[in-house]
PDB file of N, CA and C in Angstrom:
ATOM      1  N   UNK A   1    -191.982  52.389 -84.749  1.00  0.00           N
ATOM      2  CA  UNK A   1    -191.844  51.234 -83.915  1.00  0.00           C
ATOM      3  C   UNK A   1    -192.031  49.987 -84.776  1.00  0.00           C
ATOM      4  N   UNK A   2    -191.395  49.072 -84.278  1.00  0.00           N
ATOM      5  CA  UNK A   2    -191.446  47.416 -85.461  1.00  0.00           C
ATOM      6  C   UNK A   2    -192.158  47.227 -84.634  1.00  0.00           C
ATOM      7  N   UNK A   3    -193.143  46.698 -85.030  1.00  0.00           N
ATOM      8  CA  UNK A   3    -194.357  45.145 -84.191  1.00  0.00           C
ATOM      9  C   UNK A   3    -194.285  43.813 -84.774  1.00  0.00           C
ATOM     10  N   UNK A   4    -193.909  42.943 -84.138  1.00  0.00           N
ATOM     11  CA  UNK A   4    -194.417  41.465 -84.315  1.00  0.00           C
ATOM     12  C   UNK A   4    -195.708  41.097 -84.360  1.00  0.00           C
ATOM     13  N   UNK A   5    -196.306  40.661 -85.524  1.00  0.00           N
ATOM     14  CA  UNK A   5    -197.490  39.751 -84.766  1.00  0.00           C
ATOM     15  C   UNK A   5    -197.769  37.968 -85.500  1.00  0.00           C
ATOM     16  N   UNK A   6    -197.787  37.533 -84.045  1.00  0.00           N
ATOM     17  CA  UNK A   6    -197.922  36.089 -83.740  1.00  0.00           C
ATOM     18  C   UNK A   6    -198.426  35.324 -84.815  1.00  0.00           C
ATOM     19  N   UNK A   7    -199.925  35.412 -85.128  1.00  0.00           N
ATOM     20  CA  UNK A   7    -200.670  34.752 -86.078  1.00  0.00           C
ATOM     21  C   UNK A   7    -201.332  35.719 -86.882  1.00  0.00           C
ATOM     22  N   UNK A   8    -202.263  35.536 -87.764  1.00  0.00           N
ATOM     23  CA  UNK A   8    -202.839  36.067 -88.656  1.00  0.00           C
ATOM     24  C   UNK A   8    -203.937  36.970 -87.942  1.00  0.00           C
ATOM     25  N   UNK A   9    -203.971  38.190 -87.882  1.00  0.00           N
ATOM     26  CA  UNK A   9    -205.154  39.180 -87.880  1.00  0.00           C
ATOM     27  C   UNK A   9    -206.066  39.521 -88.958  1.00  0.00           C
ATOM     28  N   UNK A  10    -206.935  40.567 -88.777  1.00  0.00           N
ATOM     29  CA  UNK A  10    -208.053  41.064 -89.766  1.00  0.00           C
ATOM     30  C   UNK A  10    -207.186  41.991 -90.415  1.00  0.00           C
ATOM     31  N   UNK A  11    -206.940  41.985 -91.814  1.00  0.00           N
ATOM     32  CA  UNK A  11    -206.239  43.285 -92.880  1.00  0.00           C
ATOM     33  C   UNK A  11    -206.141  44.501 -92.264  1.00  0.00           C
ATOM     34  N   UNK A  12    -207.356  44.929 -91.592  1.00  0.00           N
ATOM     35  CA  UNK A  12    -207.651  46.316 -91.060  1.00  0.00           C
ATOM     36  C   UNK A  12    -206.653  46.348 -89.610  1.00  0.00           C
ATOM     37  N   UNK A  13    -206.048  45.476 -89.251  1.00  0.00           N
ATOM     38  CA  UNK A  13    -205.451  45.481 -87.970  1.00  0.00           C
ATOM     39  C   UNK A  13    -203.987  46.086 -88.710  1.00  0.00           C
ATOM     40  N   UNK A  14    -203.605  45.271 -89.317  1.00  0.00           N
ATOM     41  CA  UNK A  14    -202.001  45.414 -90.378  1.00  0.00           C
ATOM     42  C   UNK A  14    -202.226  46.995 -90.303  1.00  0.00           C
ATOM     43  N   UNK A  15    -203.367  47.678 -91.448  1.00  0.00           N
ATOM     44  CA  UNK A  15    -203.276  48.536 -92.117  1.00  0.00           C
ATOM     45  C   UNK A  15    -203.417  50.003 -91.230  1.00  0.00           C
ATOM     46  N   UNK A  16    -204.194  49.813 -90.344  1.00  0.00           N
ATOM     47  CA  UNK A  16    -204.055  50.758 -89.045  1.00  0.00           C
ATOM     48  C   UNK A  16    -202.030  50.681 -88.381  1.00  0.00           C
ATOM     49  N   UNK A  17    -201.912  49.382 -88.144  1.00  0.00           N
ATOM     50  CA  UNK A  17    -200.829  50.200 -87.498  1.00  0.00           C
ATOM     51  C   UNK A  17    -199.943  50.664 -88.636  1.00  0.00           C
ATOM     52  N   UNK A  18    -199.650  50.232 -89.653  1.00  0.00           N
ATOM     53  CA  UNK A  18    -199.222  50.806 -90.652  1.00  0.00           C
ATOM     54  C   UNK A  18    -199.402  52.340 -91.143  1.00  0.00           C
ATOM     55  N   UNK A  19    -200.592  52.696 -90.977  1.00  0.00           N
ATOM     56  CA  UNK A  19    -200.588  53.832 -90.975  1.00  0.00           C
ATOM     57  C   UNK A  19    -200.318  55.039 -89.937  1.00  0.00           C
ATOM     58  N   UNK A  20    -200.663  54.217 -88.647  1.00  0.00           N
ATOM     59  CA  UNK A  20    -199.806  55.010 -87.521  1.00  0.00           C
ATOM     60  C   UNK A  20    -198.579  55.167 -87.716  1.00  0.00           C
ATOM     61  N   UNK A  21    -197.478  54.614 -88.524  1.00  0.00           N
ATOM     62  CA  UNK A  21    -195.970  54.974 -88.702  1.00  0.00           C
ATOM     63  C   UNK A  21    -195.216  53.275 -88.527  1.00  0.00           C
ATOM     64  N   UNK A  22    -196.020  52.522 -88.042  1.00  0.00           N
ATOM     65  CA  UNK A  22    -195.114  51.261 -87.424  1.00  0.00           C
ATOM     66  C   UNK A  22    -195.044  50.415 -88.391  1.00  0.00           C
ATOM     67  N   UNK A  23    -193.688  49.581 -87.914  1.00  0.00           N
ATOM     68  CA  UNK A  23    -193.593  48.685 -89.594  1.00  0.00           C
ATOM     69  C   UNK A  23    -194.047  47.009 -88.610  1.00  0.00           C
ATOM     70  N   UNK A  24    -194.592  46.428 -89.554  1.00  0.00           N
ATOM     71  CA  UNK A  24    -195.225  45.323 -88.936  1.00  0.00           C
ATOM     72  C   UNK A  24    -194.327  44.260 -89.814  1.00  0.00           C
ATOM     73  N   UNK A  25    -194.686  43.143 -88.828  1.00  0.00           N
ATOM     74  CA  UNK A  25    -193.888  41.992 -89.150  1.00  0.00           C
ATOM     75  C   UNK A  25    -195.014  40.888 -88.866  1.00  0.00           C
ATOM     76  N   UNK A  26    -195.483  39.668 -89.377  1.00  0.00           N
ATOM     77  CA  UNK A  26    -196.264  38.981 -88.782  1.00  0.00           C
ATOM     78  C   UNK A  26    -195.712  37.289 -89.164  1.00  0.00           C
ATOM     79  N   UNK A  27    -196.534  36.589 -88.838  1.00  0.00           N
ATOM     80  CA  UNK A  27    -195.584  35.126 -88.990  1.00  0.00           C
ATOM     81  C   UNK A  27    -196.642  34.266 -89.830  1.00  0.00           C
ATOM     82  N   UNK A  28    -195.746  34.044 -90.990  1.00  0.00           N
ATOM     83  CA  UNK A  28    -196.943  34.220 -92.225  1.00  0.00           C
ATOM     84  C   UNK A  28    -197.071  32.110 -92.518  1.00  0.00           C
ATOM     85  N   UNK A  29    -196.971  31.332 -90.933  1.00  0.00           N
ATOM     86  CA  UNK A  29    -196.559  30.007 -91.102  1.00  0.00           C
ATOM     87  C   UNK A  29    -198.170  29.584 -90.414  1.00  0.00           C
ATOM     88  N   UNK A  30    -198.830  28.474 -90.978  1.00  0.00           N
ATOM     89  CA  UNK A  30    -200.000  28.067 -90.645  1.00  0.00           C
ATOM     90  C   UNK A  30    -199.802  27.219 -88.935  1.00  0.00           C
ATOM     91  N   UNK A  31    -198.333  27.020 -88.737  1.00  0.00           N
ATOM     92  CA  UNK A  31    -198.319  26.716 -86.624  1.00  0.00           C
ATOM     93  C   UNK A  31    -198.061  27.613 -85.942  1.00  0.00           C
ATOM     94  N   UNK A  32    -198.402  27.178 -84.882  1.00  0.00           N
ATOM     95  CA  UNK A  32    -197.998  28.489 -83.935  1.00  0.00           C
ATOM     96  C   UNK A  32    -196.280  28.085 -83.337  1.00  0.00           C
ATOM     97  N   UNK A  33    -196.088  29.316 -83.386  1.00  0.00           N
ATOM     98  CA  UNK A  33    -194.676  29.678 -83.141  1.00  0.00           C
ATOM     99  C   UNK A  33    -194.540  28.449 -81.591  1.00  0.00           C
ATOM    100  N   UNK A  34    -193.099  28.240 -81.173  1.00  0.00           N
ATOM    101  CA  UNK A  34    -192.547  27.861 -80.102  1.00  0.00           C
ATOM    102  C   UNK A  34    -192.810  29.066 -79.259  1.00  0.00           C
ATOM    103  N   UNK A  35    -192.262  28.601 -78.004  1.00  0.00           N
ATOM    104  CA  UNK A  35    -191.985  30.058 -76.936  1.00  0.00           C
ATOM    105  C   UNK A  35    -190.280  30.724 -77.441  1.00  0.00           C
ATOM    106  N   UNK A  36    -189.482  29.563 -78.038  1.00  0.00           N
ATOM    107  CA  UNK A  36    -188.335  29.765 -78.198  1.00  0.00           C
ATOM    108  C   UNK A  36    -188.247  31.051 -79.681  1.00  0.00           C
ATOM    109  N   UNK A  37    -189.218  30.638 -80.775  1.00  0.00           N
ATOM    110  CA  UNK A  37    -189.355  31.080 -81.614  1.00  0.00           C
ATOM    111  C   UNK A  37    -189.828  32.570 -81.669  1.00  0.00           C
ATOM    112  N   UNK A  38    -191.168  32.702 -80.571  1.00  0.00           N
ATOM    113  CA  UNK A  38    -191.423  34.066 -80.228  1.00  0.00           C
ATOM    114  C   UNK A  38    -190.519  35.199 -79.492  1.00  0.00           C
ATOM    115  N   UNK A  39    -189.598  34.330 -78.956  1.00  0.00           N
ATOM    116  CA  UNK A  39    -188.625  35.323 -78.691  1.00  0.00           C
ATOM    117  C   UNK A  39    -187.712  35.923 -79.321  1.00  0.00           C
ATOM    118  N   UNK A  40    -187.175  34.784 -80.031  1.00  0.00           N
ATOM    119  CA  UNK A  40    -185.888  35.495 -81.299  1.00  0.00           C
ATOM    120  C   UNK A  40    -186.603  36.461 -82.025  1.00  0.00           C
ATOM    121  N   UNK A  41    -188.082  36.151 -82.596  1.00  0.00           N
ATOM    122  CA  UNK A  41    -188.942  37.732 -83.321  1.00  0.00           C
ATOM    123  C   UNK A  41    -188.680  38.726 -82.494  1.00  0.00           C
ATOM    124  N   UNK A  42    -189.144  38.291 -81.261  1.00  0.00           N
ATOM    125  CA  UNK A  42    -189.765  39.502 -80.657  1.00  0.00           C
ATOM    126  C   UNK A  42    -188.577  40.242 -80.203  1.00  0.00           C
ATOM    127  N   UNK A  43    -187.106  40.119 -80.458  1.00  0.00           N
ATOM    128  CA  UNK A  43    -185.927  40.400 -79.897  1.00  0.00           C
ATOM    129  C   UNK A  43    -185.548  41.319 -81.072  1.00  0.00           C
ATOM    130  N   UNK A  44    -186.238  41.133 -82.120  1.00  0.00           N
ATOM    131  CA  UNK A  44    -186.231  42.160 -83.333  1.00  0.00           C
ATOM    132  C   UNK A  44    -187.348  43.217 -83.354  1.00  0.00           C
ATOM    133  N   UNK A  45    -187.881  43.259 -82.409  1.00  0.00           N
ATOM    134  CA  UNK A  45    -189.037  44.151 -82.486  1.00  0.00           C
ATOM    135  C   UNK A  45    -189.476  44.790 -81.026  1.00  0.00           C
ATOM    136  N   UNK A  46    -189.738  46.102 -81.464  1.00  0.00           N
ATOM    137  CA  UNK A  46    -190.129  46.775 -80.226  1.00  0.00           C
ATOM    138  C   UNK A  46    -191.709  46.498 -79.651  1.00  0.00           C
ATOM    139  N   UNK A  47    -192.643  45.708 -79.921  1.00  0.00           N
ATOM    140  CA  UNK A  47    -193.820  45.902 -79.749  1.00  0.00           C
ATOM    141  C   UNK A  47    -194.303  44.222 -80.267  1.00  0.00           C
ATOM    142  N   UNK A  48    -195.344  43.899 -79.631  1.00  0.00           N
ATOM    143  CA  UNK A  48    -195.889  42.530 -79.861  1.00  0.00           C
ATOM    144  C   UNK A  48    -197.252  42.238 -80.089  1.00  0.00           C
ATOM    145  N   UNK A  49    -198.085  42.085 -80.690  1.00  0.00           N
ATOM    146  CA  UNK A  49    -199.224  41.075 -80.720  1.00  0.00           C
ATOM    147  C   UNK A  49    -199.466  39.859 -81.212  1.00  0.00           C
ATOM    148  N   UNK A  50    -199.867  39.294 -79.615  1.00  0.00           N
ATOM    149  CA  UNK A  50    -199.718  37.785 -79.757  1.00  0.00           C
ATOM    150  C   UNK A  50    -201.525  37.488 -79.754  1.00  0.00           C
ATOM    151  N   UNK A  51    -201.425  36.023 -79.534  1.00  0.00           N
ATOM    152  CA  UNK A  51    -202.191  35.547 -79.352  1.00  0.00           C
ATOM    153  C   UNK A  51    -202.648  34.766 -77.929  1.00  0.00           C
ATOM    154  N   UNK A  52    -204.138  34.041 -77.955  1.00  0.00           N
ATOM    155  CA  UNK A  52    -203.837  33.426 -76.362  1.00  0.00           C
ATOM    156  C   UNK A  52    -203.304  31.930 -76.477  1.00  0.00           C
ATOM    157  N   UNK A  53    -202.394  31.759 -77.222  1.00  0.00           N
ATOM    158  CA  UNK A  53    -201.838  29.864 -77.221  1.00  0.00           C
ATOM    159  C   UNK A  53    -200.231  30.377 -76.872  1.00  0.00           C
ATOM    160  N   UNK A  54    -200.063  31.544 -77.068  1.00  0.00           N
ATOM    161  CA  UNK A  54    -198.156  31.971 -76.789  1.00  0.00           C
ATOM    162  C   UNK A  54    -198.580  32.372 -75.276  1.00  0.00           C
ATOM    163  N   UNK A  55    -197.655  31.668 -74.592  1.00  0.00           N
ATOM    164  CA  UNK A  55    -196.994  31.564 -73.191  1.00  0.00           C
ATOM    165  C   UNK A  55    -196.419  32.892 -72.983  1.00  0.00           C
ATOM    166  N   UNK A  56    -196.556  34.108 -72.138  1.00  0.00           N
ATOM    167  CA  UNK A  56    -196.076  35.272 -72.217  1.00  0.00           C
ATOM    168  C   UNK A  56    -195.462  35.201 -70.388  1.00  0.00           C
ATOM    169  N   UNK A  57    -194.529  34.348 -70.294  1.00  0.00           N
ATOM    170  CA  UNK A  57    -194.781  33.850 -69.210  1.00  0.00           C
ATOM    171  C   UNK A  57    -193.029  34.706 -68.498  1.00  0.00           C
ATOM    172  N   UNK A  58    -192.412  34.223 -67.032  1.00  0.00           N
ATOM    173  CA  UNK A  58    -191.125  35.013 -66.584  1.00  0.00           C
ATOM    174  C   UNK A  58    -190.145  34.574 -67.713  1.00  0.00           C
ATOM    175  N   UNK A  59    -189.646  33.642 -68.364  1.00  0.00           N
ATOM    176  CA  UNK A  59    -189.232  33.265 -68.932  1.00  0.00           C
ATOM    177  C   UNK A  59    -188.853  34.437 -70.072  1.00  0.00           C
ATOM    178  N   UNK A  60    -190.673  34.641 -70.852  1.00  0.00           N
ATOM    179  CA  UNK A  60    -190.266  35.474 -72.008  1.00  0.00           C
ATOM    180  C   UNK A  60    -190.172  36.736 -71.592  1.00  0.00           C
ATOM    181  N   UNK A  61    -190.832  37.624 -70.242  1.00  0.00           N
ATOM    182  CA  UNK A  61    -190.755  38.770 -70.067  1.00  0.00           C
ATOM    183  C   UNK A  61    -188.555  38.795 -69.660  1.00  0.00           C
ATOM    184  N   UNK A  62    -188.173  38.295 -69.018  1.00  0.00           N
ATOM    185  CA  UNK A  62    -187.058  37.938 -69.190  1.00  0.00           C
ATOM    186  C   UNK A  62    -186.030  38.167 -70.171  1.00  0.00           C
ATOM    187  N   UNK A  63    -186.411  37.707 -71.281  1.00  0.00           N
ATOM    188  CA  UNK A  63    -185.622  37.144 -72.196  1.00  0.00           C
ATOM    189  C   UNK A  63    -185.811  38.561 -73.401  1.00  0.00           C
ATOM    190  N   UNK A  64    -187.020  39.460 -73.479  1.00  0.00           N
ATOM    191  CA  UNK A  64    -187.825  40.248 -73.904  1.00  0.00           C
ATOM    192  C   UNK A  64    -187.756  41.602 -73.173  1.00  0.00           C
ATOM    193  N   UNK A  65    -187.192  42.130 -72.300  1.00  0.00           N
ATOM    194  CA  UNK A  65    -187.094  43.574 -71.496  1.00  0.00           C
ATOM    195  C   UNK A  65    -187.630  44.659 -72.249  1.00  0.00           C
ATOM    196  N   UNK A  66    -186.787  44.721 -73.459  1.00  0.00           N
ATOM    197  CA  UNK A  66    -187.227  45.613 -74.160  1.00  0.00           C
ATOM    198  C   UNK A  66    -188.231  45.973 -74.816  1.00  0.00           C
ATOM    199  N   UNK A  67    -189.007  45.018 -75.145  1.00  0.00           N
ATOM    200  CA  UNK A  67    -190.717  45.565 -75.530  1.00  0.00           C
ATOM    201  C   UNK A  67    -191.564  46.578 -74.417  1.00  0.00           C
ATOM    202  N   UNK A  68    -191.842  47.154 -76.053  1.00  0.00           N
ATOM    203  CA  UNK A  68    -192.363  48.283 -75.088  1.00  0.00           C
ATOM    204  C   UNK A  68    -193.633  47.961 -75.573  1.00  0.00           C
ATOM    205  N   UNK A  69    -194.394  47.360 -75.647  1.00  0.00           N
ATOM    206  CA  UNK A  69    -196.178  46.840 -75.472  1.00  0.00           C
ATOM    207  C   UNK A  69    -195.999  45.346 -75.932  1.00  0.00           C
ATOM    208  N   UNK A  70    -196.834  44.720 -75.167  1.00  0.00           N
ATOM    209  CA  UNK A  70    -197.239  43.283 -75.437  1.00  0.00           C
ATOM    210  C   UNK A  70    -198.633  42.942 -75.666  1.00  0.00           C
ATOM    211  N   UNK A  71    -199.376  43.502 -76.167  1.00  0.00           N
ATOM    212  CA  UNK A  71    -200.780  43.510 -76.778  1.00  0.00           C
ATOM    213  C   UNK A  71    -201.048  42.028 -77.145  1.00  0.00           C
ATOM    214  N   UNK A  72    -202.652  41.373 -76.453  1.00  0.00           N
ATOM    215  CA  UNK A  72    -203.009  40.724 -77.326  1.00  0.00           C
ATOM    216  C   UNK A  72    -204.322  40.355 -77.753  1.00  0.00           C
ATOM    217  N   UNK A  73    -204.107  39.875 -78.630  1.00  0.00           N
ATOM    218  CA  UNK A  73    -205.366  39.596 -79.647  1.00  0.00           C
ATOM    219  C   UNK A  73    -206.343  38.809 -79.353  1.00  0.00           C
ATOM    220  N   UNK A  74    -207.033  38.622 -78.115  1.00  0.00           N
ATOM    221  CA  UNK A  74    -207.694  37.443 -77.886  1.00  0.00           C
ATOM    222  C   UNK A  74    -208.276  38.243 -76.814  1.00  0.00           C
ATOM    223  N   UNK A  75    -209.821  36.912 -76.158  1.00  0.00           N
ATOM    224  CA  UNK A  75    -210.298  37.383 -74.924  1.00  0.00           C
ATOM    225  C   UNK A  75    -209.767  36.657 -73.570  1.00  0.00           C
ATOM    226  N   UNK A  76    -209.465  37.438 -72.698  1.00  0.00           N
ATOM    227  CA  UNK A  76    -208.804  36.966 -71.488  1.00  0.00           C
ATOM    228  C   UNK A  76    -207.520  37.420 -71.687  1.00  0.00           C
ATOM    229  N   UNK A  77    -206.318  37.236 -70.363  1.00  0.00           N
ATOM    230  CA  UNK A  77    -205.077  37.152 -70.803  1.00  0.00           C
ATOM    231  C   UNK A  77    -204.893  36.331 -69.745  1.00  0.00           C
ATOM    232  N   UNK A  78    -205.141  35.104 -69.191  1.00  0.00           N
ATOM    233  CA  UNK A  78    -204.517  34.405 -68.300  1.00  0.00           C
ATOM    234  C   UNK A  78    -203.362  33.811 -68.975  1.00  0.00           C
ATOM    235  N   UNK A  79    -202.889  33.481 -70.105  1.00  0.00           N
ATOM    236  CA  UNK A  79    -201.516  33.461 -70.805  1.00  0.00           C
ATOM    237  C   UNK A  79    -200.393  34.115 -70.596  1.00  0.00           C
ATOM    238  N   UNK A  80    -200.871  35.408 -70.018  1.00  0.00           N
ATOM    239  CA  UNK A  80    -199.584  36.138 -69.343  1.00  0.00           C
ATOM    240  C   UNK A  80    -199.209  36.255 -67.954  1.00  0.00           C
ATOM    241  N   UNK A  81    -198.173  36.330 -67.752  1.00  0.00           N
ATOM    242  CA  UNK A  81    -197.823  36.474 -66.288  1.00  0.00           C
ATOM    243  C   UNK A  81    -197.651  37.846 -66.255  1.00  0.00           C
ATOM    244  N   UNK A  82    -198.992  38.555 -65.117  1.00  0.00           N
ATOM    245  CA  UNK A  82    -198.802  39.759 -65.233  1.00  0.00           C
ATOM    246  C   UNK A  82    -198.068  40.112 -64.357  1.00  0.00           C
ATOM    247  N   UNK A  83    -198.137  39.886 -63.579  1.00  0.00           N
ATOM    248  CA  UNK A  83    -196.510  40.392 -62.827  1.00  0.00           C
ATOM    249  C   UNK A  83    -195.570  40.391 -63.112  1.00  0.00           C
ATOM    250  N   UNK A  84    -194.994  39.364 -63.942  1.00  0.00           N
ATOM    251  CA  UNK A  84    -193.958  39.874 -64.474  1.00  0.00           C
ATOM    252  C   UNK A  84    -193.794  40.550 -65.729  1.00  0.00           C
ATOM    253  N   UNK A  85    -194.271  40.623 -66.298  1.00  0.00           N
ATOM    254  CA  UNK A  85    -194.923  41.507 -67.550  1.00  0.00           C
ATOM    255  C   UNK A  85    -194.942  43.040 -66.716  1.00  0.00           C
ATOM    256  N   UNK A  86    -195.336  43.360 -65.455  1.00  0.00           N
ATOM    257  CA  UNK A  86    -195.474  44.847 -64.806  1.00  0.00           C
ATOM    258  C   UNK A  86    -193.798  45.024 -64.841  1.00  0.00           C
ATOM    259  N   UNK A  87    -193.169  44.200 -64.070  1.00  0.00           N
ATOM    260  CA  UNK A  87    -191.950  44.462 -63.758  1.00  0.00           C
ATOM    261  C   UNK A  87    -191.428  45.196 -64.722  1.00  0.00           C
TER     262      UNK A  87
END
């Protein structure tokens, strides 16, 4: 599985899924991505970890169908719209 991830994690995050089989991708730019920007990644990738400043909102579940996990890295997820994220 390809994973996106949003901002910078702990080494040990990379190297775990890496060793589960998945090829990781991360966004190696000191801003945070657009909503526009997280999508064109995430349209290359089956799997996501974001953060809580990306909008995971109808828009991107929308635009995004095909992910098959949207994981994220933070506490809380009021950033996502879980309903549509269930859909």
């Amino acid at each position: 599985m390809k994973v996106f991830v949003s901002r910078k994690i702990p080494e040990i995050g990379y190297e775990l899924l890496k060793n589960a089989g998945h090829e990781v991708t991360a966004w190696g730019d000191d801003r945070p991505l657009t909503q526009e920007e997280l999508i064109q990644y995430a349209k290359q990738h089956h799997g996501l970890i974001c953060m809580n400043g990306e909008k995971i909102n109808s828009h991107f579940v929308n635009e995004c169908r095909h992910l098959k996990v949207i994981s994220l890295y933070s506490v809380g997820y009021d950033n996502i719209d879980i309903a549509a994220a269930t859909q």
